[in-house]
Protein backbone atom coordinates (compact mmCIF):
# COMPACT_ATOMS: atom_id res chain seq x y z
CA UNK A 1 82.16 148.24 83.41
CA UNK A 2 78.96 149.17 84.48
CA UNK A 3 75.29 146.80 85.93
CA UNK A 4 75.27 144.84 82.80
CA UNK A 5 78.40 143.22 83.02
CA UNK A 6 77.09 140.11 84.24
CA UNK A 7 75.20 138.26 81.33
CA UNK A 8 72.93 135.05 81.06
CA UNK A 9 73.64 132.09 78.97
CA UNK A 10 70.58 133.49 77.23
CA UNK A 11 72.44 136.65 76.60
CA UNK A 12 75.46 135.07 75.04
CA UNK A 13 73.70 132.57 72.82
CA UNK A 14 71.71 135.76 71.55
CA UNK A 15 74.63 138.01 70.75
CA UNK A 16 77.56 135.66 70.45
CA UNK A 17 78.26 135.48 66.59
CA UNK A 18 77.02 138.92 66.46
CA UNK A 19 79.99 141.65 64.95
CA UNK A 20 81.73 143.21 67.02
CA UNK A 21 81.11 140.64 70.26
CA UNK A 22 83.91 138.29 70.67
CA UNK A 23 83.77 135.17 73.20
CA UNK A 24 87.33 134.63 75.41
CA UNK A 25 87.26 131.16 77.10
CA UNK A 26 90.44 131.25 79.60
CA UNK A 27 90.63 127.87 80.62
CA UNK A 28 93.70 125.68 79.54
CA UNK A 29 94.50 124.83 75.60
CA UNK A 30 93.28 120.83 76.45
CA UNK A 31 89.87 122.48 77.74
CA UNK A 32 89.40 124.32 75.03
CA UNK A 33 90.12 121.75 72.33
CA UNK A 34 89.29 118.43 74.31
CA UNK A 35 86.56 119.07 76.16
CA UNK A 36 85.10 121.92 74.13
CA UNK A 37 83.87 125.57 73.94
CA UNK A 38 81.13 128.15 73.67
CA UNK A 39 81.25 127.72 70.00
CA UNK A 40 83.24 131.10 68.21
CA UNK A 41 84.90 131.35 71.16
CA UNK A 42 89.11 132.30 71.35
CA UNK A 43 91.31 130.52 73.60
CA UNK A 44 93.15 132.80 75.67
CA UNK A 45 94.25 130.58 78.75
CA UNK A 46 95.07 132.23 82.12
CA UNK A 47 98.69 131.98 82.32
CA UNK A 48 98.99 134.02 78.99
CA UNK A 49 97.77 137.13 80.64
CA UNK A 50 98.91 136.39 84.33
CA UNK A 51 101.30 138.89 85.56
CA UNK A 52 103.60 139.13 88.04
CA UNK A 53 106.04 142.03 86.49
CA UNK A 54 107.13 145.59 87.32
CA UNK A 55 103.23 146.30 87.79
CA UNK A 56 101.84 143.09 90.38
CA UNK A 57 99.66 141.38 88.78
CA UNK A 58 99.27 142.91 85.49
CA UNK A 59 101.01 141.63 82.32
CA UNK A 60 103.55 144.06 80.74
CA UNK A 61 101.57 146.37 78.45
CA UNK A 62 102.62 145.14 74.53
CA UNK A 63 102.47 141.72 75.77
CA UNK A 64 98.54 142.44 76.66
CA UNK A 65 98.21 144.69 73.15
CA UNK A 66 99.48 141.57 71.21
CA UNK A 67 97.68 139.11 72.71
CA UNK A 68 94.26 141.05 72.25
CA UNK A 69 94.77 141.98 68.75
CA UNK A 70 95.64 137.79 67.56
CA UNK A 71 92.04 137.15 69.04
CA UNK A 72 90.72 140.21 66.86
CA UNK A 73 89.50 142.33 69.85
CA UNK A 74 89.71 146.36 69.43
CA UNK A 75 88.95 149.26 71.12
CA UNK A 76 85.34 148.79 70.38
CA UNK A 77 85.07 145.33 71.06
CA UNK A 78 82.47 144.07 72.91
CA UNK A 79 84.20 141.49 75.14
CA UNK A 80 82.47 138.17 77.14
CA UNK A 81 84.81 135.87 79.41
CA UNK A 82 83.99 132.46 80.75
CA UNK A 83 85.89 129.78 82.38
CA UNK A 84 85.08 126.73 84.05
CA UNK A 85 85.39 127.68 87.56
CA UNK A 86 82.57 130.14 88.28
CA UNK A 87 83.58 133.30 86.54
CA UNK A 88 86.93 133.45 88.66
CA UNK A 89 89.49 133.59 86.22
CA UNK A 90 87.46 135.19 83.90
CA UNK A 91 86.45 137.94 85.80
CA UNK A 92 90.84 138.50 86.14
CA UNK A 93 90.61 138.83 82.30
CA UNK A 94 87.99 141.35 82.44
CA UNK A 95 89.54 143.89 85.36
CA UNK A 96 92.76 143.38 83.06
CA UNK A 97 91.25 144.58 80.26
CA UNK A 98 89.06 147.46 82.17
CA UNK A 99 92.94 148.61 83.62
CA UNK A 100 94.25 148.81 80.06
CA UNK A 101 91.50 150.85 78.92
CA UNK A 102 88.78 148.51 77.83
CA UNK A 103 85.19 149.41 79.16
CA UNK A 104 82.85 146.99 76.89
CA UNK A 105 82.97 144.27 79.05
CA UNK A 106 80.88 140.87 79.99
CA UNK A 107 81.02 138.07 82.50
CA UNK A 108 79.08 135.30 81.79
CA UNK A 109 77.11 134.33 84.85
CA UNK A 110 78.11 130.80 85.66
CA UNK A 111 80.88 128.96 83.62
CA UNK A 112 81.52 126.55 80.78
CA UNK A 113 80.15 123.51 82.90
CA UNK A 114 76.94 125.33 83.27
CA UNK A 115 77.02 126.50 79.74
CA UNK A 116 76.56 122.76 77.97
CA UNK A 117 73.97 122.00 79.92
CA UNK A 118 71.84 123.49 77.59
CA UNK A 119 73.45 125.08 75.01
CA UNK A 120 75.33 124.08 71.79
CA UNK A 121 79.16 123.32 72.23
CA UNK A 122 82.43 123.21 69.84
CA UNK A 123 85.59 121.69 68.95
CA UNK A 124 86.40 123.80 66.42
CA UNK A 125 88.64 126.62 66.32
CA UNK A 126 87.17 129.97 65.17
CA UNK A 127 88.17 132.19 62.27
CA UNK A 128 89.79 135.26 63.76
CA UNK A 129 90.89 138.22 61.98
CA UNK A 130 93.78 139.94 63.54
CA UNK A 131 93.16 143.57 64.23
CA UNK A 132 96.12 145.77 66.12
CA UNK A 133 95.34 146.85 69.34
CA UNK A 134 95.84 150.01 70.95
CA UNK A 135 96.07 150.59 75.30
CA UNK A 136 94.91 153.72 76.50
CA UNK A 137 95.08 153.67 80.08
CA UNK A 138 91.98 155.60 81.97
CA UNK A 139 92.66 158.83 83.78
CA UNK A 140 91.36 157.25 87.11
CA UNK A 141 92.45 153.48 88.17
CA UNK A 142 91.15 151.69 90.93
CA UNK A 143 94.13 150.56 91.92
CA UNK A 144 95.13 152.01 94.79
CA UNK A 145 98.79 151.99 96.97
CA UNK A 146 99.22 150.72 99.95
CA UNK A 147 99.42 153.94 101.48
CA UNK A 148 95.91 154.44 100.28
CA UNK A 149 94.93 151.03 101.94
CA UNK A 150 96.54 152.24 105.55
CA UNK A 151 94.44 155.39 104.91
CA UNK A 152 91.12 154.06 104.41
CA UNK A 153 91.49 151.54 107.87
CA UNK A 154 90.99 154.97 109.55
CA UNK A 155 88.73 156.70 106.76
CA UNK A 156 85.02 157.19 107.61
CA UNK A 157 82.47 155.75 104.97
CA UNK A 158 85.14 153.74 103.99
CA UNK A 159 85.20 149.58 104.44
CA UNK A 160 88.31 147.44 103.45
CA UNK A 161 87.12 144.12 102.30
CA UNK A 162 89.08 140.67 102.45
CA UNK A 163 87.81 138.38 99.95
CA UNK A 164 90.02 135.51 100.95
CA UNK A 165 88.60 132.28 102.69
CA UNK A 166 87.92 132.73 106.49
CA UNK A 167 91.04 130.70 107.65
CA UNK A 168 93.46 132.71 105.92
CA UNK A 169 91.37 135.97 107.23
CA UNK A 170 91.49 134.45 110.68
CA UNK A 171 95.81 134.19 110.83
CA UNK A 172 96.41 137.36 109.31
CA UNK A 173 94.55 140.57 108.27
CA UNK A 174 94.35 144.38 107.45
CA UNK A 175 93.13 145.69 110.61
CA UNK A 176 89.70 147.09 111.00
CA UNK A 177 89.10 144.75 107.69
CA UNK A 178 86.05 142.62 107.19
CA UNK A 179 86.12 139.62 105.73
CA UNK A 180 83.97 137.95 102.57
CA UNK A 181 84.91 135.13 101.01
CA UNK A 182 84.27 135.70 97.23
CA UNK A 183 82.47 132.36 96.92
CA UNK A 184 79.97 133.20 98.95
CA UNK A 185 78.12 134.95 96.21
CA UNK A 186 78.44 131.59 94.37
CA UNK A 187 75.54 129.68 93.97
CA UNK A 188 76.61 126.16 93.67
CA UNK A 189 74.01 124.66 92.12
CA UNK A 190 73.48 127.05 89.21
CA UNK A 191 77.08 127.91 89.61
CA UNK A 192 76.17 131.36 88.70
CA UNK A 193 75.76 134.00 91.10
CA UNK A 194 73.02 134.21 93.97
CA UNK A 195 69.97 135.95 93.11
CA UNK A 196 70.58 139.79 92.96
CA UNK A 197 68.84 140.54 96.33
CA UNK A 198 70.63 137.51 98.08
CA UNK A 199 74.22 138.77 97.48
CA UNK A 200 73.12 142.54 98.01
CA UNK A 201 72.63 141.04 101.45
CA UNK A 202 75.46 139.42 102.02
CA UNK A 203 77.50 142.37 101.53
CA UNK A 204 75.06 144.33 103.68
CA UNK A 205 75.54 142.05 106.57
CA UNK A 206 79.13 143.03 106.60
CA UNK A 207 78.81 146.58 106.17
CA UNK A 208 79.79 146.93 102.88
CA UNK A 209 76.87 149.35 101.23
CA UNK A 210 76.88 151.36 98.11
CA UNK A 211 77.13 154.43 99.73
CA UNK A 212 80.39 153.67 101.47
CA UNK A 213 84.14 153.74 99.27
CA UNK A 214 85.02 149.77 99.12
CA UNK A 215 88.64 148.51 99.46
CA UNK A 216 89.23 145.32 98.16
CA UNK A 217 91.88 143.01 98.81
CA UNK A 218 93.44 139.28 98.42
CA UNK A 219 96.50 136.93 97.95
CA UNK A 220 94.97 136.63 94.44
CA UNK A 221 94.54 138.75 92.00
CA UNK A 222 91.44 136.74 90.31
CA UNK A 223 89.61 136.73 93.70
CA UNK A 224 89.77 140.24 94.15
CA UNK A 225 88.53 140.45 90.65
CA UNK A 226 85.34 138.63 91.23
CA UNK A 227 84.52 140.50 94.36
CA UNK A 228 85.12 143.79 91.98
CA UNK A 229 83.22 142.53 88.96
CA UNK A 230 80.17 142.05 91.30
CA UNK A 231 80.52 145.26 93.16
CA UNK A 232 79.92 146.87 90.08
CA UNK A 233 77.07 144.60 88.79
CA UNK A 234 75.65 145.91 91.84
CA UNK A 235 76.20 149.14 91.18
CA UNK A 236 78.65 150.20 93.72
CA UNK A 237 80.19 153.17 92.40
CA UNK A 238 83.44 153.65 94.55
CA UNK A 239 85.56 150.52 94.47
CA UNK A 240 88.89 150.28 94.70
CA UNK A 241 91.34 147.26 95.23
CA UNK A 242 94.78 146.86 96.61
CA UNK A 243 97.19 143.60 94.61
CA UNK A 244 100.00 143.60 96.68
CA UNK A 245 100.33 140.89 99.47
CA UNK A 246 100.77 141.03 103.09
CA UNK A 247 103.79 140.39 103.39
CA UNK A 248 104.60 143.88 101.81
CA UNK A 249 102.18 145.21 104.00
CA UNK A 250 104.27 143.64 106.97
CA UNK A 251 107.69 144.32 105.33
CA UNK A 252 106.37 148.15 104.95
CA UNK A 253 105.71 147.83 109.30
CA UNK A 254 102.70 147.47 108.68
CA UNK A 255 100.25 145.57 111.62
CA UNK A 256 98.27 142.77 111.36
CA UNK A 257 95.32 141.69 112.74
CA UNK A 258 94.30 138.01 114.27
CA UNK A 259 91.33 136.29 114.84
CA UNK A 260 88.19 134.79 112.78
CA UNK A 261 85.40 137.43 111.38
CA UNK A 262 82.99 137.15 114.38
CA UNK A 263 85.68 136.83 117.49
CA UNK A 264 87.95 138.69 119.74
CA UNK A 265 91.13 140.20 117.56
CA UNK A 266 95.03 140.63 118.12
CA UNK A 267 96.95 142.95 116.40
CA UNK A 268 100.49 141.09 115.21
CA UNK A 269 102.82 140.25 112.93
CA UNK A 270 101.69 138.45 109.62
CA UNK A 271 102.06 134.73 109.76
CA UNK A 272 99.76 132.28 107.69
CA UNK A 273 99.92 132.10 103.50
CA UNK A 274 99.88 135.86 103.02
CA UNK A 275 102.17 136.28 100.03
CA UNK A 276 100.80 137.40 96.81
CA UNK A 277 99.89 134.45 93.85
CA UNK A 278 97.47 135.23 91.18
C-alpha cells in the first residue's frame, strides 16, 4: 500500500473491466442489488469480513481465503473498495487484506453516492470466476501490542493518534495522545478527501509529520483504517495502529487521560464508550 492507493472516479472507470482489477463494493446485499453498483463490481458486505475472533478485529484466516477466492481475487489481484459512506468501511477491507498479505490495493476517493453522479451504474451481478486464494502474512505488521502503545506515550519522534470524535477523546484517552477525528479529512461536498495539501495540514497542526513513527488508535477498527489508508497516501512511512479498546488498556492498569484536545487534562480511570466495536 503505497501513494497511489487513493484513486479518482476517473481512475476506476479507466481500469475497472481491465484483467486482473477487480471492484469490491462492501455495502449491504439490498445496496448492492437495489440501489445499484459500480458496474463489474462483487458484493462483499462488511459484516462478512468483520472480525471479532482470537485476533480483534480480523476475521479468522480461511474464512478471509474463501471469501476472496468466490469474488476471483488472487495474489496478484489488483484490488479497488468503495462503499457508500466515504471510504470508511472500505478502507477496513483494504488494511484487512494488506494484514493477510495483499499489497495491490485501491481506495476509491469518495463513495458510491459520489460515484453515480457521473458515472454509469448496475444492477446486474458480475461474472466471477473463482480462483483459490492463498494468505501469506508479511514479515512486518503494523499492528502493534499494547505494550508497544504504552511505549511510544514516552518514545521521542513518536505521536499516538486518536481518530475517534472529540467527545469520546474528551472522557477518555491514551495519555500524551492527540486527537483527529478521521472525518476531518472528509470533504463533504465532494465526499472525497480534502485536497492533498489541506489534509497534510491538518495532520501537521497536530504534530503528526512524516518524519515522526505514528500510532494509531480507535473503538473501531474501520476508523483507524481510514486514518491509516491516508497516512500512507501521504506517504508516511512509519505507521502503526493499536485494535484493542480501552477498556483493555484500563483492565491492563493502564491510565487514562481527561479533557477535550485544546484544554487542561486529568489523568483517570476510563469511563465514556471506550470498548472496542468495529
Amino acid at each position: 500500500m503505497d501513494e497511489d492507493v487513493i484513486v479518482s472516479a476517473e481512475w476506476l472507470d479507466a481500469h475497472r473491466a481491465e484483467p486482473g482489477v477487480v471492484v469490491v463494493d462492501v455495502r449491504d446485499a439490498w445496496e448492492y442489488d437495489g440501489i445499484g453498483h459500480v458496474p463489474g463490481a462483487v458484493n462483499v458486505p462488511f459484516d462478512a469480513f468483520r472480525g471479532g475472533g482470537e485476533e480483534g478485529m480480523l476475521p479468522p484466516e480461511d474464512e478471509w481465503a474463501t471469501l476472496l477466492g468466490e469474488c476471483g481475487i488472487d495474489a496478484d489481484t489488483t484490488v479497488v473498495a468503495y462503499d457508500d459512506t466515504h471510504g470508511v468501511f472500505a478502507a477496513r477491507f483494504l488494511v484487512t487484506a494488506l494484514l493477510y498479505g495483499h499489497d495491490d490495493l485501491r481506495l476509491l476517493n469518495g463513495d458510491y453516492s459520489a460515484w453515480m453522479q457521473g458515472h454509469e451504474t448496475s444492477t446486474d451481478e458480475p461474472d466471477v470466476e473463482t480462483t483459490t486464494y492463498a494468505v501469506e502474512r508479511p514479515t512486518e505488521s503494523p499492528l502493534v501490542t499494547i505494550d508497544e502503545v504504552a511505549a511510544a506515550t514516552e518514545a521521542e519522534n513518536t505521536v499516538v493518534v486518536d481518530t475517534r470524535e472529540p467527545a469520546e477523546y474528551a472522557e477518555g484517552h491514551i495519555p500524551g495522545a492527540v486527537n483527529l477525528d478521521w472525518k476531518e479529512v472528509v470533504d463533504e461536498e465532494t465526499r472525497g478527501l480534502k485536497a492533498r495539501a489541506d489534509v497534510e495540514a491538518l495532520f501537521a497542526e497536530k504534530g503528526v509529520t512524516p518524519e515522526k513513527h505514528v500510532v494509531l488508535y480507535c473503538n473501531t477498527a474501520r476508523r483507524i483504517s481510514h486514518t491509516f489508508v491516508v497516512l500512507r497516501w501521504l506517504g508516511y512511512p512509519d505507521v502503526s495502529f493499536y485494535e484493542g479498546s480501552l477498556t483493555e488498556w484500563k483492565d491492563a492498569d493502564r491510565p487514562l487521560e481527561t479533557g477535550d484536545a485544546d484544554g487542561d487534562v486529568s489523568v483517570e480511570g476510563a469511563s465514556g464508550d471506550a470498548n472496542a466495536d468495529d
